[in-house]
C-alpha atoms as a PDB file:
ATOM      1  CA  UNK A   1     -18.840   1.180   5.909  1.00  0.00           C
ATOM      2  CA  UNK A   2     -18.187   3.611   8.646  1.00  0.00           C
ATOM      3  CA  UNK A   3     -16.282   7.040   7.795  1.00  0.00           C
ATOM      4  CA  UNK A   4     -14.392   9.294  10.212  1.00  0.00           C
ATOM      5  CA  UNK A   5     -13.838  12.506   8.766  1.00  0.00           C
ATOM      6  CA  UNK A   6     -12.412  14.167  12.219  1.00  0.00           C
ATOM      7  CA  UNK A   7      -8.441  14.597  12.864  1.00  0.00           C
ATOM      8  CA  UNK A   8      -6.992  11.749  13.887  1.00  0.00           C
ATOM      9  CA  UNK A   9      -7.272   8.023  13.572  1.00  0.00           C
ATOM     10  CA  UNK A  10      -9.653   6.822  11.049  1.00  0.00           C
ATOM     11  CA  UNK A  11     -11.383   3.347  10.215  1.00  0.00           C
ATOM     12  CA  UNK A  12      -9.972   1.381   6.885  1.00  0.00           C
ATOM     13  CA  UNK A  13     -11.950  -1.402   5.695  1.00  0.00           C
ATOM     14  CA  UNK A  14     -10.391  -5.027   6.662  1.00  0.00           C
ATOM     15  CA  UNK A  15     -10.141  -5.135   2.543  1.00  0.00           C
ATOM     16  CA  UNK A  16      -7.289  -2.650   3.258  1.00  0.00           C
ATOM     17  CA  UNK A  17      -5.460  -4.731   6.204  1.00  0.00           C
ATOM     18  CA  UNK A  18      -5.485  -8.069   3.923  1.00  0.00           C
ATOM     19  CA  UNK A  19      -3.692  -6.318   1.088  1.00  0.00           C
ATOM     20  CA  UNK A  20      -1.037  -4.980   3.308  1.00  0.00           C
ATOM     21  CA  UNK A  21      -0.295  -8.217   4.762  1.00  0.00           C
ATOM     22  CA  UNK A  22      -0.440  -9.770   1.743  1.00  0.00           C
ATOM     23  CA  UNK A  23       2.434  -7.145   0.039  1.00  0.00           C
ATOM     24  CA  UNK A  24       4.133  -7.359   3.570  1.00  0.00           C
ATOM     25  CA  UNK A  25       4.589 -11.614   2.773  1.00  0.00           C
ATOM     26  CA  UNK A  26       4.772 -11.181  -1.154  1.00  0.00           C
ATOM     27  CA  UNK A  27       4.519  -8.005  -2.849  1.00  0.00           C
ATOM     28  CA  UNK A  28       2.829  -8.411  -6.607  1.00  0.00           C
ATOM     29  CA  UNK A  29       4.068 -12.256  -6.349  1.00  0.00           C
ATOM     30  CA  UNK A  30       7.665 -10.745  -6.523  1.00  0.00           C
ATOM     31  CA  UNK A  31       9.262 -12.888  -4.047  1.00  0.00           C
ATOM     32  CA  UNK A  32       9.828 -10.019  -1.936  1.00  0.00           C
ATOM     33  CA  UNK A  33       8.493  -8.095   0.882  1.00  0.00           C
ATOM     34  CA  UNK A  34       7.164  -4.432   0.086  1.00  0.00           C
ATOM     35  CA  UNK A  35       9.282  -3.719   3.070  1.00  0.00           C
ATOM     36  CA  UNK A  36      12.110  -4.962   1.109  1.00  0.00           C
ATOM     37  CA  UNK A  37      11.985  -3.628  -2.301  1.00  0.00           C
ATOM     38  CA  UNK A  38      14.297  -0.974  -2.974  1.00  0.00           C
ATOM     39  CA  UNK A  39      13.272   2.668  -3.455  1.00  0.00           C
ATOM     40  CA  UNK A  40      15.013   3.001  -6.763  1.00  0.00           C
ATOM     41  CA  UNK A  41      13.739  -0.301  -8.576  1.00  0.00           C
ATOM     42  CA  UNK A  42      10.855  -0.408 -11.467  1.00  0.00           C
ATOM     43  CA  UNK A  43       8.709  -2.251  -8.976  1.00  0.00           C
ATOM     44  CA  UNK A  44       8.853   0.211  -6.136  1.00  0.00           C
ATOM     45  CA  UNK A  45       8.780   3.374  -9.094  1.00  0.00           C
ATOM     46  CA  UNK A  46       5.645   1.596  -9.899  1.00  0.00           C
ATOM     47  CA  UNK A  47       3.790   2.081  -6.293  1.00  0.00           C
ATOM     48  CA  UNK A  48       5.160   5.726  -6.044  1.00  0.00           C
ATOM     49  CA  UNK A  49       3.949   6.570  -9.691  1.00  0.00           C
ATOM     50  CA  UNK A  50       0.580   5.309  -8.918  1.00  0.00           C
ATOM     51  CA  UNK A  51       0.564   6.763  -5.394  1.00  0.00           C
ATOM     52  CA  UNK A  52       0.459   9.916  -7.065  1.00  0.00           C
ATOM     53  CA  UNK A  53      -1.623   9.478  -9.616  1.00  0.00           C
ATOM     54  CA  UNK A  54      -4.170   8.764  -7.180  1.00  0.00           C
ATOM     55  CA  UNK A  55      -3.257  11.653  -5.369  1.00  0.00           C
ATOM     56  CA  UNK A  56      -3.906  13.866  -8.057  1.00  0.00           C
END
């Protein structure tokens, strides 16, 4: 695994490209698109509350 740790662009595993097709297709086998879940629904409140969990 490479690691970039200059400003700017920086490499992501191909691990991290097949999940975000996969959730672009069929996010969490919900039928819809990650692209299409709405911002206020329990599935979406579930990527933003772990988003900052792993922030923190």
């Amino acid at each position: 695994m490479n690691h970039n740790f200059n400003a700017g662009p920086s490499i992501l595993p191909s691990e991290v490209f097949e999940e975000a097709s996969r959730a672009i297709i069929d996010f969490n086998n919900a039928g819809l698109s990650i692209l299409e879940i709405g911002h206020r629904t329990p599935l979406f409140e579930d990527v933003l509350n772990e988003a900052i969990s792993l922030v923190k």
